[in-house]
Structure formats: C-alpha cells, structure tokens
N, C-alpha and C. Protein backbone atom coordinates (compact mmCIF):
# COMPACT_ATOMS: atom_id res chain seq x y z
N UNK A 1 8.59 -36.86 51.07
CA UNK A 1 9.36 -35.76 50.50
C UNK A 1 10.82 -36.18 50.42
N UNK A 2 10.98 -35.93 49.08
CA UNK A 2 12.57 -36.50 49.30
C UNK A 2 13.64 -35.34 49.06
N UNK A 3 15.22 -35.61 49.74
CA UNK A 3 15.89 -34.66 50.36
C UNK A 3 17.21 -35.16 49.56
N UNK A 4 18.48 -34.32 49.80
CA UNK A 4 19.37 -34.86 49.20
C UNK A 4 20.51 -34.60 50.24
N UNK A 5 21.52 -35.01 49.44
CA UNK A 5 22.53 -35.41 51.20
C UNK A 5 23.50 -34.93 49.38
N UNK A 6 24.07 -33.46 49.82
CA UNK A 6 24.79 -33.01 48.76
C UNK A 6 26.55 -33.69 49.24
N UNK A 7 26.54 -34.27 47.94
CA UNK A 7 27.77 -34.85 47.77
C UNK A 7 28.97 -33.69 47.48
N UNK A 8 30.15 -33.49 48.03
CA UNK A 8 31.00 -32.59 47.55
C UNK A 8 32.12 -32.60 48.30
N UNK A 9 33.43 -32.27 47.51
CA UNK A 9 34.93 -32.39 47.86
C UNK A 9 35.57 -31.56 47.38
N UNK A 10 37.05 -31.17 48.16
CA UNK A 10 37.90 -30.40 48.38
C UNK A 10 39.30 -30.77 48.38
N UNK A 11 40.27 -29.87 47.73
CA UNK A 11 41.44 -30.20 47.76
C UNK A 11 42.18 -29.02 48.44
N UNK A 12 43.38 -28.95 49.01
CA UNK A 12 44.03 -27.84 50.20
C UNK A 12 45.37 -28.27 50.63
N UNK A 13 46.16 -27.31 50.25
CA UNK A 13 47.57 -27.23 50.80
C UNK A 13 48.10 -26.11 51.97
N UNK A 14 48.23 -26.18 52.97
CA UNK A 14 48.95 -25.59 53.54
C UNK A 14 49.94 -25.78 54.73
N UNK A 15 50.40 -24.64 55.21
CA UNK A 15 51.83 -25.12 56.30
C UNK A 15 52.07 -25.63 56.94
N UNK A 16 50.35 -26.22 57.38
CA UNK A 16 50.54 -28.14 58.33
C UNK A 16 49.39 -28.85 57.37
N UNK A 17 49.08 -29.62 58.65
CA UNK A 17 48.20 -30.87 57.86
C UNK A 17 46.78 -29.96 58.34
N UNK A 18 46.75 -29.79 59.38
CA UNK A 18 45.06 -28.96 59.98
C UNK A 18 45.37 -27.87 59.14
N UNK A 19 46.34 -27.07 58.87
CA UNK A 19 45.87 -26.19 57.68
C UNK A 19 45.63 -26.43 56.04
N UNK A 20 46.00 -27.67 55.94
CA UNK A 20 46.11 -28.23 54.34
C UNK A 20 44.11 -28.85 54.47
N UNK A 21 43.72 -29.34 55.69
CA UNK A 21 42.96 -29.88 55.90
C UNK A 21 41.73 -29.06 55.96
N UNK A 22 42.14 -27.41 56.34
CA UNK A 22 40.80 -26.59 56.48
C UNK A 22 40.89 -26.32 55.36
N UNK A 23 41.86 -25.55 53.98
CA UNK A 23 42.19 -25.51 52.82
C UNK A 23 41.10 -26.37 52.17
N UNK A 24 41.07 -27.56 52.36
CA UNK A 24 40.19 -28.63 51.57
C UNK A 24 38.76 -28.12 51.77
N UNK A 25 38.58 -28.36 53.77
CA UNK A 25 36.89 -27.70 53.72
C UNK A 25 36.74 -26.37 52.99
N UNK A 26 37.84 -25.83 52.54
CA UNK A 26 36.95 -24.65 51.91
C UNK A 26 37.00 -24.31 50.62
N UNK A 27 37.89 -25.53 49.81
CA UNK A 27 37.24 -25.68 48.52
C UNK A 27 36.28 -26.44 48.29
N UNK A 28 35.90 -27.25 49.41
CA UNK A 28 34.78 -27.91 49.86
C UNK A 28 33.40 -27.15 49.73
N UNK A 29 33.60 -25.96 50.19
CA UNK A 29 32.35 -25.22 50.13
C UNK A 29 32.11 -25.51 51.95
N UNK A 30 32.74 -25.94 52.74
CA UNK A 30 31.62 -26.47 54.13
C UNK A 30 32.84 -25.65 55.48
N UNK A 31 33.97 -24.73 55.16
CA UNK A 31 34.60 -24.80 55.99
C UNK A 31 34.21 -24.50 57.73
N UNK A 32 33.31 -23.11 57.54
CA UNK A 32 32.68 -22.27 58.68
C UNK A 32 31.61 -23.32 59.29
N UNK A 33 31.75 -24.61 59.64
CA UNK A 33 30.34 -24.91 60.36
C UNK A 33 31.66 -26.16 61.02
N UNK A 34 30.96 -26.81 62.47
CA UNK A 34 31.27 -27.63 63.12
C UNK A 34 31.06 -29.18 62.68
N UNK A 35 31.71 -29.91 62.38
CA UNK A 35 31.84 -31.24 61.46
C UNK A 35 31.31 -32.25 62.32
N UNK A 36 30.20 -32.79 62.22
CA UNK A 36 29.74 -34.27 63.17
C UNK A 36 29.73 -35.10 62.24
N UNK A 37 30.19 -36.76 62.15
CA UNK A 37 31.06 -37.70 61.74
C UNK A 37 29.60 -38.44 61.83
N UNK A 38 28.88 -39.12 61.26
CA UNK A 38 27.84 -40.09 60.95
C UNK A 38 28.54 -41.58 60.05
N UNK A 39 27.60 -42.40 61.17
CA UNK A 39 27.87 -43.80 60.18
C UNK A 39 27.31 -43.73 58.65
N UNK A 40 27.93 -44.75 58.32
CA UNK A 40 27.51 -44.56 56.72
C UNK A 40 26.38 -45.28 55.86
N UNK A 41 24.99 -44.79 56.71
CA UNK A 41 23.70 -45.17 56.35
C UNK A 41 23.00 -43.84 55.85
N UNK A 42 22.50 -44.27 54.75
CA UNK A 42 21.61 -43.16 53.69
C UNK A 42 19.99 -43.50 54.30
N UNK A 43 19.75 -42.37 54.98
CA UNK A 43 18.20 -42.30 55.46
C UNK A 43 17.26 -42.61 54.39
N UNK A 44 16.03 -43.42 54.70
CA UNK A 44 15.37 -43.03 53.77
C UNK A 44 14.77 -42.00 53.29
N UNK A 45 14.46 -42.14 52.03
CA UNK A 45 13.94 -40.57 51.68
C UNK A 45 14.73 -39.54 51.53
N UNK A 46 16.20 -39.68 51.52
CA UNK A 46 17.52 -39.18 51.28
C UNK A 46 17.75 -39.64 49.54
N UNK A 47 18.44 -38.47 49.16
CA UNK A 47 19.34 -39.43 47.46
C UNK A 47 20.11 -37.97 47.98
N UNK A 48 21.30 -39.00 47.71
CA UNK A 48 23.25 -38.14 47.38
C UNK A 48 22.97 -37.83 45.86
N UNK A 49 23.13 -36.64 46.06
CA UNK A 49 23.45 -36.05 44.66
C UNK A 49 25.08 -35.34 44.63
N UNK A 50 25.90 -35.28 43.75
CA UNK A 50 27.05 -34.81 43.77
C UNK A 50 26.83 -32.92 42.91
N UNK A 51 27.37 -32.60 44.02
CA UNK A 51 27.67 -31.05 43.82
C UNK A 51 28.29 -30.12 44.89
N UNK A 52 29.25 -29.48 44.25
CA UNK A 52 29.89 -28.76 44.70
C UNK A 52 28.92 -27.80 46.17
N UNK A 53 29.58 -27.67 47.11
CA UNK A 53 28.58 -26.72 48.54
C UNK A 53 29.24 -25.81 48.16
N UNK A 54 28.34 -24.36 48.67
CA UNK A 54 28.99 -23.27 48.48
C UNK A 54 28.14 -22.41 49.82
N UNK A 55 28.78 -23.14 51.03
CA UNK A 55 28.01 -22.85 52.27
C UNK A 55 29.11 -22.36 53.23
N UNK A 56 30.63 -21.39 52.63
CA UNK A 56 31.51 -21.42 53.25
C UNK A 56 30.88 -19.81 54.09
N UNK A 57 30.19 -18.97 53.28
CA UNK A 57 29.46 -17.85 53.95
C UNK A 57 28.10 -17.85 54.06
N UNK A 58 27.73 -19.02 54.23
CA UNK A 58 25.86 -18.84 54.64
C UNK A 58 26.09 -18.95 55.90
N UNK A 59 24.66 -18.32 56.70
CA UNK A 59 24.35 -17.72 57.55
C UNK A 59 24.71 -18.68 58.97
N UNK A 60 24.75 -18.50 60.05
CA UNK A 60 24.90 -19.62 60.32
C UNK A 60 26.13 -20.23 60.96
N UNK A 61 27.24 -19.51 61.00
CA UNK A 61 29.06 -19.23 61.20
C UNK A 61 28.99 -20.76 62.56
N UNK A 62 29.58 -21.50 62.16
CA UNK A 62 29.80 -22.31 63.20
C UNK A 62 28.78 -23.48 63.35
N UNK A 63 27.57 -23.46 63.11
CA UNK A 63 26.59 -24.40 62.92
C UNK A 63 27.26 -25.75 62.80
N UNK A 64 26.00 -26.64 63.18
CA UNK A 64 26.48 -28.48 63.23
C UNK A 64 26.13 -28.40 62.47
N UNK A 65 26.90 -29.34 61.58
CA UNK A 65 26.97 -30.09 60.47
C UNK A 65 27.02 -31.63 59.94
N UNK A 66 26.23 -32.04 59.58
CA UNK A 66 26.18 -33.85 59.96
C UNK A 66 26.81 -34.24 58.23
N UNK A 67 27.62 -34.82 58.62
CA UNK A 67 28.31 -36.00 57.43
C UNK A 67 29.04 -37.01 57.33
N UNK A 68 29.15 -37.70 56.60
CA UNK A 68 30.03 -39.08 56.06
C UNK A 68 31.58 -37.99 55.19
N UNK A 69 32.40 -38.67 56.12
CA UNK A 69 33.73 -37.98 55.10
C UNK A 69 34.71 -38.69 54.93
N UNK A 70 35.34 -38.76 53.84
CA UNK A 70 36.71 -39.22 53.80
C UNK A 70 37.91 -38.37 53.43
N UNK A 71 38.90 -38.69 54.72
CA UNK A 71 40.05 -37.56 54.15
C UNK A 71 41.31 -38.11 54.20
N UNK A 72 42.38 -38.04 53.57
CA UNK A 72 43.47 -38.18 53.37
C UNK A 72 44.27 -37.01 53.46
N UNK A 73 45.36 -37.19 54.76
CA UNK A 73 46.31 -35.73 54.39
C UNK A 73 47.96 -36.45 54.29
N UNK A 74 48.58 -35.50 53.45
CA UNK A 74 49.87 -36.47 52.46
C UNK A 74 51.05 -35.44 53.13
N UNK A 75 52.20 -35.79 53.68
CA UNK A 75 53.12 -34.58 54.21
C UNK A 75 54.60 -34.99 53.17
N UNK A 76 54.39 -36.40 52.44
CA UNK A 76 55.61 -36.29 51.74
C UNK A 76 55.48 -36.24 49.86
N UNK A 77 57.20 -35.56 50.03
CA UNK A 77 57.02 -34.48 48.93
C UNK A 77 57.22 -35.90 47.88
N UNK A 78 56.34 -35.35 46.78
CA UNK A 78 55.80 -36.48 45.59
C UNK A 78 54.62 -37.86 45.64
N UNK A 79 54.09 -37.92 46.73
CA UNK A 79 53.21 -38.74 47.16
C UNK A 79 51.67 -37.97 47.22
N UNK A 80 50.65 -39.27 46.83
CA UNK A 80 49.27 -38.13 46.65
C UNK A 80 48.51 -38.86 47.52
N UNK A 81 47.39 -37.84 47.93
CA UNK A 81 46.49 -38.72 49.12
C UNK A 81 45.06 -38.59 47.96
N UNK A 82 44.77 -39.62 47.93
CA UNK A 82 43.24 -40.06 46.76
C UNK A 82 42.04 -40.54 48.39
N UNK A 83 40.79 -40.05 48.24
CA UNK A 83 39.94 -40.14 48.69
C UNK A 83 38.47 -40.61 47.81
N UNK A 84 37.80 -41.74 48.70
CA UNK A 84 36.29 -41.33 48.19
C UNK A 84 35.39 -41.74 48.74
N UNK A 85 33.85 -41.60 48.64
CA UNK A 85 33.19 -41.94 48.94
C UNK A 85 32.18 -42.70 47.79
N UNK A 86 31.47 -44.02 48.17
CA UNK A 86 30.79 -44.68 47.47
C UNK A 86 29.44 -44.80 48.30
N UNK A 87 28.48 -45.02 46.96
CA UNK A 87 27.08 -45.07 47.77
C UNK A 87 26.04 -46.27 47.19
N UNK A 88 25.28 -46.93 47.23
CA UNK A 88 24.25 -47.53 46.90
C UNK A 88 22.88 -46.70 47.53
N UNK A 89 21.87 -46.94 46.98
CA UNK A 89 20.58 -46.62 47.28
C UNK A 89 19.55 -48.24 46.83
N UNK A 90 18.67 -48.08 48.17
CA UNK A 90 17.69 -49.16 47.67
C UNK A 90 16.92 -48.85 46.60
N UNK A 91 16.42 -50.12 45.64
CA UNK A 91 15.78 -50.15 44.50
C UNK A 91 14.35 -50.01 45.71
N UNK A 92 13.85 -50.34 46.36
CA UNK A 92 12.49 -49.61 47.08
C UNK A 92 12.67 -48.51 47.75
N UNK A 93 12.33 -47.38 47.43
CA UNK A 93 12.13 -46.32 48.13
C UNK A 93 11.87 -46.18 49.45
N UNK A 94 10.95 -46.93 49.99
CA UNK A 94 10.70 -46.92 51.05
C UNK A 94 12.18 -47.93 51.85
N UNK A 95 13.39 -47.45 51.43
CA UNK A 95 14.27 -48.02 52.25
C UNK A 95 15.78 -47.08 51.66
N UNK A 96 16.40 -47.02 52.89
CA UNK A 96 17.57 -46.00 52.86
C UNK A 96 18.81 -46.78 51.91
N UNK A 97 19.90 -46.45 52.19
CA UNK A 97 20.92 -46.40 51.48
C UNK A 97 22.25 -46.89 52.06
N UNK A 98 23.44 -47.16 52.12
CA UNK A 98 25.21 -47.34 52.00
C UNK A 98 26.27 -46.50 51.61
N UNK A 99 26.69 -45.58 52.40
CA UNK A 99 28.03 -45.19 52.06
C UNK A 99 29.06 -45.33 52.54
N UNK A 100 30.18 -45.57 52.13
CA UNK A 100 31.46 -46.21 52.50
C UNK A 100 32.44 -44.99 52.01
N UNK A 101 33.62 -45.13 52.66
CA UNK A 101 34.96 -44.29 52.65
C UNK A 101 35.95 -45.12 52.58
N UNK A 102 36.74 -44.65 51.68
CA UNK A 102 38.03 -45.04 51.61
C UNK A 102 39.25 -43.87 51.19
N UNK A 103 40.62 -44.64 51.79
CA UNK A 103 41.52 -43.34 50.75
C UNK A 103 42.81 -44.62 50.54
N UNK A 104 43.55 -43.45 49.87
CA UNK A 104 44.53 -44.37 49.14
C UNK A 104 45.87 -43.50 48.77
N UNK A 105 46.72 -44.08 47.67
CA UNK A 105 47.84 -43.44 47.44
C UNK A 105 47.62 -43.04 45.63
N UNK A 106 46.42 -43.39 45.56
CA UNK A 106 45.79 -43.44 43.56
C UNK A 106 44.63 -43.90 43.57
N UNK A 107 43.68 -43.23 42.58
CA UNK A 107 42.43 -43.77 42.50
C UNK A 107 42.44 -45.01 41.94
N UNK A 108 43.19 -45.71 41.41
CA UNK A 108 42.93 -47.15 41.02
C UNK A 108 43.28 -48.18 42.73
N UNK A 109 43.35 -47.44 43.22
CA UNK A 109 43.50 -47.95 44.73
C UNK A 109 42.56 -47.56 45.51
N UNK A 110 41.20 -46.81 45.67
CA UNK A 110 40.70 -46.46 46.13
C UNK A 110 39.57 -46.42 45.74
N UNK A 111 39.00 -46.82 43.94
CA UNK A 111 37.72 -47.42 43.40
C UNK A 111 37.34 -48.92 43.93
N UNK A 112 38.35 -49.76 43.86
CA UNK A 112 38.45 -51.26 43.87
C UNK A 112 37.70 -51.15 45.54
N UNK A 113 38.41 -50.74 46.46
CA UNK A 113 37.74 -50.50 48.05
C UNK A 113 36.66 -50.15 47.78
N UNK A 114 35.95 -49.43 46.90
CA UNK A 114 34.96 -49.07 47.22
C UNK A 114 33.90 -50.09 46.62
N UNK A 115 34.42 -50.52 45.48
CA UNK A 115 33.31 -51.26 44.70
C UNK A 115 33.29 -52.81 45.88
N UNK A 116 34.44 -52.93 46.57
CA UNK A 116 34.07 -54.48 47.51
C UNK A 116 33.65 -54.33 48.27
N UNK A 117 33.42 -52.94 49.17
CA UNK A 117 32.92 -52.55 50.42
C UNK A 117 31.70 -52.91 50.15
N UNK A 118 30.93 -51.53 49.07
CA UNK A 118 29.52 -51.81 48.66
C UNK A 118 28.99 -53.20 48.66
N UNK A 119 29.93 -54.09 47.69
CA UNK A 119 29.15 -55.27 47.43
C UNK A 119 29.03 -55.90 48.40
N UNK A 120 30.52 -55.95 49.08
CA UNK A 120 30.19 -56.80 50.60
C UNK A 120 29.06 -56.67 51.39
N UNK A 121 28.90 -55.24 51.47
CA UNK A 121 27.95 -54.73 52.67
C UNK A 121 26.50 -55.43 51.97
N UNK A 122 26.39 -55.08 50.72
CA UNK A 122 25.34 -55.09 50.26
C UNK A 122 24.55 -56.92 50.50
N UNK A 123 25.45 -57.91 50.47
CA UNK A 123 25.01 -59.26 50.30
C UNK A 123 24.55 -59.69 51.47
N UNK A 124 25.10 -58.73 52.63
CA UNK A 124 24.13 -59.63 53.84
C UNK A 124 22.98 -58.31 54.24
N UNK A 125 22.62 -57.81 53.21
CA UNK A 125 21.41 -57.00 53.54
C UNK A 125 20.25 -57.90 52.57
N UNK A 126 18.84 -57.52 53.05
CA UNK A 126 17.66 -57.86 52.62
C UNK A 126 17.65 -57.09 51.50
N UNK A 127 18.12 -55.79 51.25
CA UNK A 127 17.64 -54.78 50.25
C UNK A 127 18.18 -55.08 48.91
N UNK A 128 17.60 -54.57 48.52
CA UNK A 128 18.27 -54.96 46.56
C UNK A 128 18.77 -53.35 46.21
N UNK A 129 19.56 -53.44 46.08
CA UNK A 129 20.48 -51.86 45.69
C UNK A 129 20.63 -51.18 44.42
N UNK A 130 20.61 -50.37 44.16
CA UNK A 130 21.07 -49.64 42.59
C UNK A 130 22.59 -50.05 42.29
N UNK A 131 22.92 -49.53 41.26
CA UNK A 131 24.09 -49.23 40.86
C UNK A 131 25.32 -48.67 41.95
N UNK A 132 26.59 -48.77 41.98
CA UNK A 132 27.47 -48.33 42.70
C UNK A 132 27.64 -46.83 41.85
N UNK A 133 27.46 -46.01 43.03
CA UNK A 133 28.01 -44.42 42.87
C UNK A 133 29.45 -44.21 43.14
N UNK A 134 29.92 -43.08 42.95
CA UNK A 134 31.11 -42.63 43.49
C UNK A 134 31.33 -41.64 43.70
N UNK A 135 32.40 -40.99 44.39
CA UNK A 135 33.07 -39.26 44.16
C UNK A 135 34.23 -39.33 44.10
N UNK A 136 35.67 -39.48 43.89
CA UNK A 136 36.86 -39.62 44.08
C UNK A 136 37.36 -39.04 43.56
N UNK A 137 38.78 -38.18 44.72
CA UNK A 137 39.02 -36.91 44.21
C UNK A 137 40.87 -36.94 44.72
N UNK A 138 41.66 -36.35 44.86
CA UNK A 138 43.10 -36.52 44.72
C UNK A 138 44.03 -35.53 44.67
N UNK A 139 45.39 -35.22 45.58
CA UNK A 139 45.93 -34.39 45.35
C UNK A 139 47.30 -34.84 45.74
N UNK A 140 48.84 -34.08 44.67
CA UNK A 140 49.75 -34.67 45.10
C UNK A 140 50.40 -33.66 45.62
N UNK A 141 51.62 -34.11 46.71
CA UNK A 141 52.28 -32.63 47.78
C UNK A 141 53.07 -32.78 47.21
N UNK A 142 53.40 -31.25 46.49
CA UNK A 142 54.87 -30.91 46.37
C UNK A 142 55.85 -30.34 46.61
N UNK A 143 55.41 -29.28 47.73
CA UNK A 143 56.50 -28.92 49.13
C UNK A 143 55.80 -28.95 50.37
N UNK A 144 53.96 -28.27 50.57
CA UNK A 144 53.17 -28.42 51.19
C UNK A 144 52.92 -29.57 51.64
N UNK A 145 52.09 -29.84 53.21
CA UNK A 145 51.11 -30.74 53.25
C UNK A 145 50.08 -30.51 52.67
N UNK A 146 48.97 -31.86 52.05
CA UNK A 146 48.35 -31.87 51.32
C UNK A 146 46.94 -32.01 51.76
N UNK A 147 45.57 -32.23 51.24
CA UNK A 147 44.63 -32.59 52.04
C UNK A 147 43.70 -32.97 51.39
N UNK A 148 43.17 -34.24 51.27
CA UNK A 148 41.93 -34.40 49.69
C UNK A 148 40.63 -35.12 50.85
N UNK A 149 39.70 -34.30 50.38
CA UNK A 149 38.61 -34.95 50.71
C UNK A 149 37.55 -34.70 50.26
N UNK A 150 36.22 -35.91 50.51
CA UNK A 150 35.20 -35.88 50.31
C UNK A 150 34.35 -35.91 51.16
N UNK A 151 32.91 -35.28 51.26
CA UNK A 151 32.17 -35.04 52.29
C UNK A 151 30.49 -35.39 51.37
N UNK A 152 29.79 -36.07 52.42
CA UNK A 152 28.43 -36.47 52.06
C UNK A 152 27.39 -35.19 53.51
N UNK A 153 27.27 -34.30 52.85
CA UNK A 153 26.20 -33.30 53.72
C UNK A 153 25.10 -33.90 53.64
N UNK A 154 24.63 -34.49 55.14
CA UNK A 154 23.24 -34.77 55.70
C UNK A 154 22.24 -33.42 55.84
N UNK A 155 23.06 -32.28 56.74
CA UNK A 155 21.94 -31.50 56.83
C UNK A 155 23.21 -30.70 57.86
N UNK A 156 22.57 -29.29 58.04
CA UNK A 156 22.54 -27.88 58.76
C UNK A 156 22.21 -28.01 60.28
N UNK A 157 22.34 -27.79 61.51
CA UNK A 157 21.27 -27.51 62.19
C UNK A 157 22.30 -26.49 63.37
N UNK A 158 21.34 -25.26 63.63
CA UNK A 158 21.52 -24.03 64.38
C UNK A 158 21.80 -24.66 66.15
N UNK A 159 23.05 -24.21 66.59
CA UNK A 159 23.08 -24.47 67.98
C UNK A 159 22.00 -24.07 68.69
C-alpha cells in the first residue's frame, strides 16, 4: 500500500524569529502539532507528493508530528532566507527514497545544493533513482523577522 509523505511550505513574518517561524508553520498548514526532526530517508512504500497541509485545525491539538524540514529565518532588513527540500525515489519500488535540505540567501543558491547533495548521495548507493524533485520557497524581510520553510510530513501520531 503506498502512502505519501505530503510535501508543503510556509512563509511568516513576525516580531521575533520564533514568531516569524510559527507564522511559517501556519501558512504551512502544520502549526498546532509537536515537530519531530527525521533523517532524510524516504520509507519504502512512501512517494512525496507536493501539497499544501491544511492540518492547522484537525483534530488532534498538539499531536507528534514526524518530518524532514528546512528553515531559514532572516532578521536583516533587505536580505531573503530561500529554503528547500529535494528528493529522489528508487526506480524499484520495493526500495525507499533521499531527501536533503538546504537554505540559502536565493534560490539559484539553494537548487545547485540540492541537485549535488542528491547526486552525491545517490553514487555511493546500490539504488538507481528517479529524477531530482524539489520544493523551494523564499521570503525577503523588510522590517520584520522573516521565516521560509519547507516541511516533508511523514505522518500524525496521537500522544
């Protein structure tokens, strides 16, 4: 049975960085749940699909939350924090996946990381991989702190 590990990101300004930063989870869609930090291996039987979460009021207030994230928060005025996440999936199914994080000061600074990470990672693996994915997303501060990120949702689970 295969599952998806919903891809989705957020941008957020406010009067610090932890408030520019919850701002993000909740254009994120993921703010109300407790954030657990996973290495960046795609289970098998997992595919990242990119879409917006809209899990800021499902049931559930506080719940663990398992993901891959990348965040960038920017406190000076005219400077942007660019985030992303990249993924490969094995060409055999019966084998999981690669995601990597990076951030930057521009997305032409923060694709290039991603496309060498992948490949790197990818050459001392046995697996033969798909195509390089992406999500990369960006915001610049202009009196606020800023907060850009991306988040790879594994899954839900009830304390």
């Amino acid at each position: 049975m295969e599952k998806n590990i919903i891809v989705t990101d957020g941008v957020g300004k406010g009067t610090t960085e932890l408030a520019a930063f919850d701002a993000a989870l909740f254009d994120a869609g993921i703010a109300n749940h407790n954030l657990i930090h996973l290495s960046s291996i795609v289970p098998v039987g997992f595919t990242p699909v990119v879409k917006k979460a809209d899990l800021n009021y499902a049931d559930g207030f506080g719940d663990k939350m398992y993901v891959v994230m990348a965040q960038k928060r920017e406190t000076r005025k005219d400077h942007q924090a660019w985030v992303g996440l990249g993924w490969v999936v094995a060409e055999d199914t019966s084998k999981g996946g690669l995601f990597v994080e990076h951030c930057g000061e521009n997305e032409e600074e923060v694709l290039p990381l991603i496309n060498k990470s992948l490949t790197s990672m990818a050459a001392y693996r046995r697996e033969s991989y798909g195509p390089i994915q992406h999500k990369i997303v960006g915001i610049v501060c202009e009196e606020e702190p800023v907060c850009a990120l991306v988040v790879a949702v594994y899954a839900i689970e009830r304390w």
